[in-house]
N, C-alpha and C. Protein backbone atom coordinates (compact mmCIF):
# COMPACT_ATOMS: atom_id res chain seq x y z
N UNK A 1 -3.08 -22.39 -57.31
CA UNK A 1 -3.57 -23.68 -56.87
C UNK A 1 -5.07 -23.75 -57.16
N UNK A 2 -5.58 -24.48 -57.69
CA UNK A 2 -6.69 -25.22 -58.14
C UNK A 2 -7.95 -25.08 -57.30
N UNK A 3 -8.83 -24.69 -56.86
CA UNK A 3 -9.87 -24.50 -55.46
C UNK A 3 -10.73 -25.09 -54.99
N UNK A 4 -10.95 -26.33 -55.73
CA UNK A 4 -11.06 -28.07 -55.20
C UNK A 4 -9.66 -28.43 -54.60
N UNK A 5 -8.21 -28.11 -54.59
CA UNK A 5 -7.44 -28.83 -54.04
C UNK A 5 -7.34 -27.99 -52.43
N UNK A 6 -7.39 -26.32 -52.87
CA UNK A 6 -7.00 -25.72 -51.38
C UNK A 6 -8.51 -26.26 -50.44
N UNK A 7 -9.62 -26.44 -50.97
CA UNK A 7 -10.85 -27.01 -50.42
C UNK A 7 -10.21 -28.35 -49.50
N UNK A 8 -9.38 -29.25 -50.40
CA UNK A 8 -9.17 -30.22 -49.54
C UNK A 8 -8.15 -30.53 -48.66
N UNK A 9 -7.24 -29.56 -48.97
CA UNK A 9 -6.22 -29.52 -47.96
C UNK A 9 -6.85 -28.68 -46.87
N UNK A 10 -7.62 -28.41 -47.12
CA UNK A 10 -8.32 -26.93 -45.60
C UNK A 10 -9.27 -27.83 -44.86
N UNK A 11 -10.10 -29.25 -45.72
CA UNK A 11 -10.39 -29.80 -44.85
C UNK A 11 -9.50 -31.04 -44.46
N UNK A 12 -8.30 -31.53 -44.59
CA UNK A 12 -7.61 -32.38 -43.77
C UNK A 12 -7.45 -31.33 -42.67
N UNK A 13 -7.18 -29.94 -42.94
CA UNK A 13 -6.62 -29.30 -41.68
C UNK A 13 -7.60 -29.41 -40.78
N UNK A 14 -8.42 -28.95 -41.00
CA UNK A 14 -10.10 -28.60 -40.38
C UNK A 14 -10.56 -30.21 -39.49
N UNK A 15 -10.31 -31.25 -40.17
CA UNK A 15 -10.91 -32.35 -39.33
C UNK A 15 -9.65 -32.76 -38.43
N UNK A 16 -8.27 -32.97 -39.54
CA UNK A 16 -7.22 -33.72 -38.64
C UNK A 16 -6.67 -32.98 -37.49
N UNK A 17 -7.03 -31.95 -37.43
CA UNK A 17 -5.40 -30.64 -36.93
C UNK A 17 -5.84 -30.88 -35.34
N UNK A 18 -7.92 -30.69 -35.45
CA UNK A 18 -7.92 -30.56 -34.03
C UNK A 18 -8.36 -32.11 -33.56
N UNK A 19 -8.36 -33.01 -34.04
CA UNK A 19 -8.53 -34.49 -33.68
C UNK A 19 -7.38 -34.64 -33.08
N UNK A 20 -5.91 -34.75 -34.24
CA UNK A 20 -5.02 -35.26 -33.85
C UNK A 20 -4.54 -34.67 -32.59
N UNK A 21 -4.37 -33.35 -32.15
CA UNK A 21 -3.44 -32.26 -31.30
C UNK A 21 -4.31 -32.94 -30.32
N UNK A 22 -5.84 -33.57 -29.89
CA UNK A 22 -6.56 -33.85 -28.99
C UNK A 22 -5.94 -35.37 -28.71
N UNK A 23 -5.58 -35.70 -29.53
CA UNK A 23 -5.29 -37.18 -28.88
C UNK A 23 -3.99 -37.06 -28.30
N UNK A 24 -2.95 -36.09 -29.06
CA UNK A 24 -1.43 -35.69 -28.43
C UNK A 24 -1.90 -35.52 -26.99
N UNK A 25 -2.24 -34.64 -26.85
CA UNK A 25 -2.64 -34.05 -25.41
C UNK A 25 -3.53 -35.22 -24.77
N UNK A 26 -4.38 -35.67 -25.13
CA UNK A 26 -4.95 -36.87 -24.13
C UNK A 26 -3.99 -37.69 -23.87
N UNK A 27 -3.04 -38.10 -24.82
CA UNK A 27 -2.02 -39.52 -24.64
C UNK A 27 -0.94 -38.83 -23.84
N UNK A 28 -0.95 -37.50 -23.07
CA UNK A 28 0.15 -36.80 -21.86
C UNK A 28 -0.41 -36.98 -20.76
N UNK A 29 -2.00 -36.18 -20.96
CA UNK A 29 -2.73 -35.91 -19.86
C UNK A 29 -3.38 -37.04 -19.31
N UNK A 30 -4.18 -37.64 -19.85
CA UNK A 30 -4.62 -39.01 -19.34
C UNK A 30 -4.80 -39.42 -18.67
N UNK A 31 -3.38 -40.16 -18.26
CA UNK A 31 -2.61 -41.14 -17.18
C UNK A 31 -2.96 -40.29 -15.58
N UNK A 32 -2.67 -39.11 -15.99
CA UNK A 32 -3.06 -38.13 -14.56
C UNK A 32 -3.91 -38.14 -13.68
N UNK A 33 -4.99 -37.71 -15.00
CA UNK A 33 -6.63 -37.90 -14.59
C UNK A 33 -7.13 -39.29 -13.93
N UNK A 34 -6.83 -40.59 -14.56
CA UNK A 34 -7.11 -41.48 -14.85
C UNK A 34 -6.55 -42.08 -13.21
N UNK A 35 -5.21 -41.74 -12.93
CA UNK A 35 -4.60 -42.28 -11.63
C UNK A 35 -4.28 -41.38 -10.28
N UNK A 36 -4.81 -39.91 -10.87
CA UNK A 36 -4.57 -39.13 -9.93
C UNK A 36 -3.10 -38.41 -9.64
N UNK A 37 -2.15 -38.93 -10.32
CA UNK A 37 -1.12 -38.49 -10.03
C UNK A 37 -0.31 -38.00 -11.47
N UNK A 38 0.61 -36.94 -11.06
CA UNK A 38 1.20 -36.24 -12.46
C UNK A 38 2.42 -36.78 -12.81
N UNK A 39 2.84 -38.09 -11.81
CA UNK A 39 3.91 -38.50 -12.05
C UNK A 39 4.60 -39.17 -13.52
N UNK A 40 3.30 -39.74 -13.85
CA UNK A 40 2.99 -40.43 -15.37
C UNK A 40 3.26 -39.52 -16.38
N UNK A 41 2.75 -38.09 -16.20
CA UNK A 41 2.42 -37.04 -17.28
C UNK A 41 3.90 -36.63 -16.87
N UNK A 42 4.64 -36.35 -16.22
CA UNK A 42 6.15 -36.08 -16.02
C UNK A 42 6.96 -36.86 -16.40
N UNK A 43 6.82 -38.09 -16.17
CA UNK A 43 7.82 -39.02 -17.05
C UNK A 43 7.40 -38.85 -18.36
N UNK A 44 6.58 -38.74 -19.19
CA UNK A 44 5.91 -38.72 -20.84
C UNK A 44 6.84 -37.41 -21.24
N UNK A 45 6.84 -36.31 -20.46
CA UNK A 45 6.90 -35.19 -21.20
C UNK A 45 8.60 -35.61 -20.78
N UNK A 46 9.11 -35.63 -19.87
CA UNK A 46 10.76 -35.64 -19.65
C UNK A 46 11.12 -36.85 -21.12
N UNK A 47 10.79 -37.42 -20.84
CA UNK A 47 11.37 -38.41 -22.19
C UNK A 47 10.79 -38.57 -23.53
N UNK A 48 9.57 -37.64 -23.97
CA UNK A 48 9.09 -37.48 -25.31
C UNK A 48 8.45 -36.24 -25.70
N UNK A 49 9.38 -35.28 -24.45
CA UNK A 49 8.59 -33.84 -24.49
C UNK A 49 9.30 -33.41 -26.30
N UNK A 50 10.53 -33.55 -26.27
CA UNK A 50 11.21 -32.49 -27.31
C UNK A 50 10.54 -33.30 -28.46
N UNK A 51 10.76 -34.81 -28.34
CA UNK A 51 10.20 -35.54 -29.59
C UNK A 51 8.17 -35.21 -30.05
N UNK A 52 7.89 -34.97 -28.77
CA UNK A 52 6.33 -34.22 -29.29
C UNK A 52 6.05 -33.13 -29.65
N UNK A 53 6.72 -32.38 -29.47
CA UNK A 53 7.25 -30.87 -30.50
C UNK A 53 7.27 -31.25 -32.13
N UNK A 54 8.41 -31.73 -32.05
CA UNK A 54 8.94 -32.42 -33.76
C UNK A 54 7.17 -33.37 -33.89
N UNK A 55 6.71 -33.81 -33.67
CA UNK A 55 5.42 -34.83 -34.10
C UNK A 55 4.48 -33.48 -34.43
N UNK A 56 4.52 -32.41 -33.59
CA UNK A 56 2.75 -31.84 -33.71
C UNK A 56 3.11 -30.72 -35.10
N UNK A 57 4.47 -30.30 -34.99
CA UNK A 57 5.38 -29.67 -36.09
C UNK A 57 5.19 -30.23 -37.21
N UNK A 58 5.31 -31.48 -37.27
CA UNK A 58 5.80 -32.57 -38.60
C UNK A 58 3.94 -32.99 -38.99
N UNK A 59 3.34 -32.99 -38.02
CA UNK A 59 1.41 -33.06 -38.34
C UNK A 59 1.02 -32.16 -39.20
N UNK A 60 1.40 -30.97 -38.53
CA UNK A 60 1.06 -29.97 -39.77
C UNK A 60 1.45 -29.84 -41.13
N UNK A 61 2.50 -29.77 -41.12
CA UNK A 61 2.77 -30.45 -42.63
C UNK A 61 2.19 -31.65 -43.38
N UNK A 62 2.42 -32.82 -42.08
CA UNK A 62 1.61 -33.76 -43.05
C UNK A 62 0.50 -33.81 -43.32
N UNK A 63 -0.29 -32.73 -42.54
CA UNK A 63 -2.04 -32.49 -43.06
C UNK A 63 -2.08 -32.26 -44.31
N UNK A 64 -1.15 -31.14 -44.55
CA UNK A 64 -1.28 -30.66 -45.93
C UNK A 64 -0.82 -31.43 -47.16
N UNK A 65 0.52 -32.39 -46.91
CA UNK A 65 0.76 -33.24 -47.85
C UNK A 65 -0.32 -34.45 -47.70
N UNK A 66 -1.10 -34.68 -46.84
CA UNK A 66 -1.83 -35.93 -46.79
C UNK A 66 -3.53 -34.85 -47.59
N UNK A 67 -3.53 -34.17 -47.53
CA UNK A 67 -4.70 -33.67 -48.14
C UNK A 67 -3.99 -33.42 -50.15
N UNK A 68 -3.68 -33.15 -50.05
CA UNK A 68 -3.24 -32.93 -51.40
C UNK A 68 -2.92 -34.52 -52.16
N UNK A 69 -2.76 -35.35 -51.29
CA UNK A 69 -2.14 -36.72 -52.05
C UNK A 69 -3.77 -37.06 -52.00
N UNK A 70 -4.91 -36.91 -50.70
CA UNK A 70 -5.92 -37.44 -50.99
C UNK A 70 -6.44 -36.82 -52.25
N UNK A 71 -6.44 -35.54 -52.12
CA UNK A 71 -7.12 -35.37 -53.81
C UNK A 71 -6.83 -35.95 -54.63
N UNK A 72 -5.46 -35.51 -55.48
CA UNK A 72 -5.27 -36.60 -56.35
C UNK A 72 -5.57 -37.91 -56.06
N UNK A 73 -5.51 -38.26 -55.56
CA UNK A 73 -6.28 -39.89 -55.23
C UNK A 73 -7.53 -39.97 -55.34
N UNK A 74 -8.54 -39.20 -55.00
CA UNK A 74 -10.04 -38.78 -55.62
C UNK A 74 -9.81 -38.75 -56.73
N UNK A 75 -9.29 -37.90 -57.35
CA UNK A 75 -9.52 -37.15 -58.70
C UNK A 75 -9.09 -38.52 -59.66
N UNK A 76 -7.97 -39.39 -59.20
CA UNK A 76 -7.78 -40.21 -60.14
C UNK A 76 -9.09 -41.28 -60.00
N UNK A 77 -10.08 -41.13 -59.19
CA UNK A 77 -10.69 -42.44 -58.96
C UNK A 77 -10.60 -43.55 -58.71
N UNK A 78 -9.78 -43.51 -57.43
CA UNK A 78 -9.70 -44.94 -56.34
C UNK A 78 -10.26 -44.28 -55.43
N UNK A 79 -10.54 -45.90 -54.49
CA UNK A 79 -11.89 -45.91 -54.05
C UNK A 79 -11.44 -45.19 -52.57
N UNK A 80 -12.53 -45.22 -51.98
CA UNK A 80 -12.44 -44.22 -50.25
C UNK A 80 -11.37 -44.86 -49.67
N UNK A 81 -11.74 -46.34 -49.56
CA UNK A 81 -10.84 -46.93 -48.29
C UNK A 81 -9.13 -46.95 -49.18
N UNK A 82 -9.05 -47.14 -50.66
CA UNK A 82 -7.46 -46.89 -50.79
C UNK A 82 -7.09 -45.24 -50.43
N UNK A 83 -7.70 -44.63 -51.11
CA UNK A 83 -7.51 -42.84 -50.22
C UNK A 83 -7.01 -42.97 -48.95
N UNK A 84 -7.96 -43.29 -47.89
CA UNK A 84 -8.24 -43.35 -46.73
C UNK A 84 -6.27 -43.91 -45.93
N UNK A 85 -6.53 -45.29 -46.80
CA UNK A 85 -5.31 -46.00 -46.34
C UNK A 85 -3.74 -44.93 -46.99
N UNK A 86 -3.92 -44.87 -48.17
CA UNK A 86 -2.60 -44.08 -48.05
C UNK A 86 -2.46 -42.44 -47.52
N UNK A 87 -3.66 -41.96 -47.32
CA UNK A 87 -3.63 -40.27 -46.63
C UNK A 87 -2.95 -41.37 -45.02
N UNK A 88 -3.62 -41.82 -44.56
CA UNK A 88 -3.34 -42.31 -43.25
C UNK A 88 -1.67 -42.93 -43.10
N UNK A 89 -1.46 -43.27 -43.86
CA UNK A 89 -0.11 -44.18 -43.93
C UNK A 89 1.04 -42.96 -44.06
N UNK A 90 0.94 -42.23 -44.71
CA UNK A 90 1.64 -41.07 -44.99
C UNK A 90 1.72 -40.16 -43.70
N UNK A 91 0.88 -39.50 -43.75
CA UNK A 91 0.32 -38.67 -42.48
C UNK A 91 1.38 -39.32 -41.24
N UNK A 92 0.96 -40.58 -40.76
CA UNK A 92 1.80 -41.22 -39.97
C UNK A 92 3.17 -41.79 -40.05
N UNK A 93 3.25 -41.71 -41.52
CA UNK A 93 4.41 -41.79 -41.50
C UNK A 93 5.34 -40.54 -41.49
N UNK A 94 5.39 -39.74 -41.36
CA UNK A 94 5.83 -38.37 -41.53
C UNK A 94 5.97 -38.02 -40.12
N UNK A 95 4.52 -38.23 -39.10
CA UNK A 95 4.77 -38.01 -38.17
C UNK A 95 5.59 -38.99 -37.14
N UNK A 96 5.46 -39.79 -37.22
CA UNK A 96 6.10 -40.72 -36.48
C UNK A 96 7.56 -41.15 -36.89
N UNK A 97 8.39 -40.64 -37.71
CA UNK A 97 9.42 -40.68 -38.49
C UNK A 97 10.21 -39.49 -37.84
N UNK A 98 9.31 -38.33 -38.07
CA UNK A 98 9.90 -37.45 -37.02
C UNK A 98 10.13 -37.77 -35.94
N UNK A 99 9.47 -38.01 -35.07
CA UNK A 99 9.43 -38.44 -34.21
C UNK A 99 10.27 -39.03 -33.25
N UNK A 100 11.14 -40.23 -34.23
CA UNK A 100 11.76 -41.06 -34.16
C UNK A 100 13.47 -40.46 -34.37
N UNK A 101 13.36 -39.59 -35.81
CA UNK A 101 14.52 -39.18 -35.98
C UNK A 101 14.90 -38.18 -34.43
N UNK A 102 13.95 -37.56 -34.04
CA UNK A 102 14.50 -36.43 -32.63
C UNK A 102 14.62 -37.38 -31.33
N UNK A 103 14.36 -38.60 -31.35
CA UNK A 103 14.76 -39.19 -30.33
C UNK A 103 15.97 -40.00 -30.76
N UNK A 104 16.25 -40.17 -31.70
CA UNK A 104 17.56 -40.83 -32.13
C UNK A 104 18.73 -39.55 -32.34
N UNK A 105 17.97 -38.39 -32.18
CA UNK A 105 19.43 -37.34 -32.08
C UNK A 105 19.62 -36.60 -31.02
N UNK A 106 18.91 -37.26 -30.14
CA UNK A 106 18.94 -36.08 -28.18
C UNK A 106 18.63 -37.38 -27.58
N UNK A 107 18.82 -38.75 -27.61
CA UNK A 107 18.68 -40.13 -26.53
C UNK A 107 20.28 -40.15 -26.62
N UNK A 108 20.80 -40.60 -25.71
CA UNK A 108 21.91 -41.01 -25.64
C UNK A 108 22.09 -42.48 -25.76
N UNK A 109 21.52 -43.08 -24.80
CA UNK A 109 21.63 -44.85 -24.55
C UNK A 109 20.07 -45.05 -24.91
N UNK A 110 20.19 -46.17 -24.76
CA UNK A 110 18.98 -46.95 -25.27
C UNK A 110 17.61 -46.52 -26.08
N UNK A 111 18.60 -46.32 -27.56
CA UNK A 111 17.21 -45.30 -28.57
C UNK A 111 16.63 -46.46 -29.01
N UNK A 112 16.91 -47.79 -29.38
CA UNK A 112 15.99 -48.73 -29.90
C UNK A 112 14.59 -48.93 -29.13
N UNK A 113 15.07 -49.07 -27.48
CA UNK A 113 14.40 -49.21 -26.68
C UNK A 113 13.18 -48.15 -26.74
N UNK A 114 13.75 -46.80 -26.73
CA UNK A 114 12.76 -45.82 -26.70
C UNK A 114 12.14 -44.96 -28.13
N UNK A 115 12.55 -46.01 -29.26
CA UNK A 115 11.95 -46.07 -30.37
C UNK A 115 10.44 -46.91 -30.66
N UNK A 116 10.64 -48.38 -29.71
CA UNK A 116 9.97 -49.15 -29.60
C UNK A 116 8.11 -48.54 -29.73
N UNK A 117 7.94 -48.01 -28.59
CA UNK A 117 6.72 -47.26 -28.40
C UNK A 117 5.67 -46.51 -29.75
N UNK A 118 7.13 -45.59 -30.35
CA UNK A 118 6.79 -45.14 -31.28
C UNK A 118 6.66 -45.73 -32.56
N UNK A 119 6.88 -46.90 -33.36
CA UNK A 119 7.01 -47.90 -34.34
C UNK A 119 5.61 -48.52 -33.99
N UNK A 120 5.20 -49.21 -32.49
CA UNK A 120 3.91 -49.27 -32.32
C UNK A 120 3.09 -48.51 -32.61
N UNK A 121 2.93 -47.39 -32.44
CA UNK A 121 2.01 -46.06 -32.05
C UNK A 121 2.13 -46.01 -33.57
N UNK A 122 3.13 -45.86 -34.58
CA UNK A 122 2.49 -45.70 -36.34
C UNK A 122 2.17 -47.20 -36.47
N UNK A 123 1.89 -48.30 -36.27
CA UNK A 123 1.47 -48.94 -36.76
C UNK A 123 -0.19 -49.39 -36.34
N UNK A 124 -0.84 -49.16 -35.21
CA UNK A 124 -1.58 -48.95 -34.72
C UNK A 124 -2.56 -47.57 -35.39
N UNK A 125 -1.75 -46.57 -35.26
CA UNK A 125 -2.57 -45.02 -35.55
C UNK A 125 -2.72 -45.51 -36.58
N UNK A 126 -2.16 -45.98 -38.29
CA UNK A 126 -1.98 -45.96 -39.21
C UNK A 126 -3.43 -46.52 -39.58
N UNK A 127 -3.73 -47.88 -38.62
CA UNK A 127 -4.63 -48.92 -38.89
C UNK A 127 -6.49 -48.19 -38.39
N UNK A 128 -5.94 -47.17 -37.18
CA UNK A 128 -7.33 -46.85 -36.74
C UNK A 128 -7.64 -45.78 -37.62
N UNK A 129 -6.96 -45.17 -38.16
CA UNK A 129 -6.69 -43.44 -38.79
C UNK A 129 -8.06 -44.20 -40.34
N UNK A 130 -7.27 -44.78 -40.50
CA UNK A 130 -7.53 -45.84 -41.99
C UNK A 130 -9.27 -45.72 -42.09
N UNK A 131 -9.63 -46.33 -41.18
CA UNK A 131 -11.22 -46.73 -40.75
C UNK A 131 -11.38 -45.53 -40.18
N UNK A 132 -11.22 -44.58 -39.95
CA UNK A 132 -11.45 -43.37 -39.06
C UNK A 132 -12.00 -42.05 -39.47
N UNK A 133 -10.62 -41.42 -39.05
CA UNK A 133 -10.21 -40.16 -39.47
C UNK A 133 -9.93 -39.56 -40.96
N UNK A 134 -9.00 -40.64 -41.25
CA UNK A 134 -8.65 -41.00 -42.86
C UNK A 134 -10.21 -41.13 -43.62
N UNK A 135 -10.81 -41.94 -43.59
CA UNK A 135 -11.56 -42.20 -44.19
C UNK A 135 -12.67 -41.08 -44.20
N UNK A 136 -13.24 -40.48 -43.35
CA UNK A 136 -13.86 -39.08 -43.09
C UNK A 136 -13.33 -38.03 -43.74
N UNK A 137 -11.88 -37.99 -44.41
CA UNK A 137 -11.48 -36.81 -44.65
C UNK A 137 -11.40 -37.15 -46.16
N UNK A 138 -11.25 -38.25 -46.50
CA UNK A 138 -11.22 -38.90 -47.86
C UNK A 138 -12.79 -38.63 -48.08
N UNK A 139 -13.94 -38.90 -47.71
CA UNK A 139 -15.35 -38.92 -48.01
C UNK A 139 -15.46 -37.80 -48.33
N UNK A 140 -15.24 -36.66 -47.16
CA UNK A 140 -15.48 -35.24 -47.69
C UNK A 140 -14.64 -34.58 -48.58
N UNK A 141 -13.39 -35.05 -49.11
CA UNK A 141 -13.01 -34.93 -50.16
C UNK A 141 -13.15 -35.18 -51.46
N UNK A 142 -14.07 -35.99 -51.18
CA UNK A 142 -14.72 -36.90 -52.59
C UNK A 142 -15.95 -35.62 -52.91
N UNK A 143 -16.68 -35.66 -51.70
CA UNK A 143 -17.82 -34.72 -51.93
C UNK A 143 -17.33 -33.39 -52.35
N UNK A 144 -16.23 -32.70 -52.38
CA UNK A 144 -15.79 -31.62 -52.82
C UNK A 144 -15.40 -31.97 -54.61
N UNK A 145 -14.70 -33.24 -54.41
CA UNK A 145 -14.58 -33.13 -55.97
C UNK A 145 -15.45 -33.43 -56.84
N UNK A 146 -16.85 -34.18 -56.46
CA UNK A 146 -17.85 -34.17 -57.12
C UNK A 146 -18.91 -33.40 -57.56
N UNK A 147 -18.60 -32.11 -56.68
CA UNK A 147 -19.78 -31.04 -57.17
C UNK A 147 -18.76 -30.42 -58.54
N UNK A 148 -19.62 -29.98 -59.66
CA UNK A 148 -19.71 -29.72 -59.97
C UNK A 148 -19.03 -28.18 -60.40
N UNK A 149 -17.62 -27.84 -61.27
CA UNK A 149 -17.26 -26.32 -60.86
C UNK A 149 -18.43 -25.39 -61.34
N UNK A 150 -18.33 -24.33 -60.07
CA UNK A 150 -19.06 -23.44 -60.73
C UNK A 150 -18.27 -21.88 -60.93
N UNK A 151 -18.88 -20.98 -61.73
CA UNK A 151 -18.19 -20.20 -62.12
C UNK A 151 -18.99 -18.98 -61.17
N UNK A 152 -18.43 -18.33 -60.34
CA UNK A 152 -19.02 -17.27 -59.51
C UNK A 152 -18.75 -15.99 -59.32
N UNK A 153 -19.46 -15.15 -59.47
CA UNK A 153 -19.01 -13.71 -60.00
C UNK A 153 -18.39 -13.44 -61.06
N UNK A 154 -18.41 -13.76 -62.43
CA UNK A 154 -18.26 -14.00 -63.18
C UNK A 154 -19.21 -13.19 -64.39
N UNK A 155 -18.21 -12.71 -65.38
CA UNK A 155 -19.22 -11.76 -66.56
C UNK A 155 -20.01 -12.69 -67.16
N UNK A 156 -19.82 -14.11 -66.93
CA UNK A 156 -20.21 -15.44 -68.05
C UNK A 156 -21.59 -15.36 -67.46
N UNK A 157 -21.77 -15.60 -65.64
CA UNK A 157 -22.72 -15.64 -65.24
C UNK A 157 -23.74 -14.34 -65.12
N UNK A 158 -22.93 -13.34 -65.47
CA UNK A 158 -23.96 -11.88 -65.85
C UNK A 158 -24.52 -11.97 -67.08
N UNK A 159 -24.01 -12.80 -68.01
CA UNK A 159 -25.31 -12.67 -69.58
C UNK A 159 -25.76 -13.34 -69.49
């Protein structure tokens, strides 16, 4: 693999891995803090505990496929915010797809209903990620593919 691309898949990991896992965990914990009671954070985890497993599972992967699609997307030369928008669109879609599929195979009754939430939540994340996160990880990806290779430790650079 190429060492501008593992550069940029190490930084989707590096910015997204601990952003995203922070907002997982804020969007459990939250409600707790916020009202004092754990009753909120008990209903979240009883009905989207197994499905937030499959999401933080299915993140990691999509770091790495969303860093590798941003490169090539640098490298071909489109601009930050199209990068930005399809690393983000992907990313979320992967995760939230998961997501969706583990509550449509352990819900019994009413999966549309408790799909609902999650169809919001990628269309929303997709839009803030875009202007965000996305776009931060697309910038510093750009800045990786613009320096210049250099050749290091190298007999070329000993004569």
């Amino acid at each position: 693999m190429e060492k501008k691309l593992k550069k940029s898949i190490l930084t989707s990991y590096m910015i997204g891995a601990p952003i995203g896992i922070f907002v997982v965990l804020a969007t459990i914990f939250v409600p707790s803090f916020l009202f004092g009671e754990g009753l909120m954070t008990i209903a979240i985890l009883g009905t989207y505990g197994i499905s937030t497993i499959g999401l933080i599972s299915a993140f990691l992967i999509a770091l790495w496929i969303g860093g590798k699609l941003a490169y090539n997307s640098i490298k071909n030369r489109k601009s930050l915010l199209l990068t930005s928008l399809k690393y983000s669109t992907v990313v979320n879609l992967i995760i939230w797809t998961t997501f969706c599929l583990i509550i449509g195979l352990t819900v019994e009754e009413e999966k549309f209903l408790m799909m609902t939430p999650p169809i919001i939540a990628f269309v929303i994340c997709t839009i803030l990620t875009t202007f965000s996160i996305g776009l931060l990880i697309s910038y510093v990806i750009k800045q990786i593919n613009d320096k210049p290779f250099k050749l290091e430790n190298t007999a070329a650079n000993n004569s």
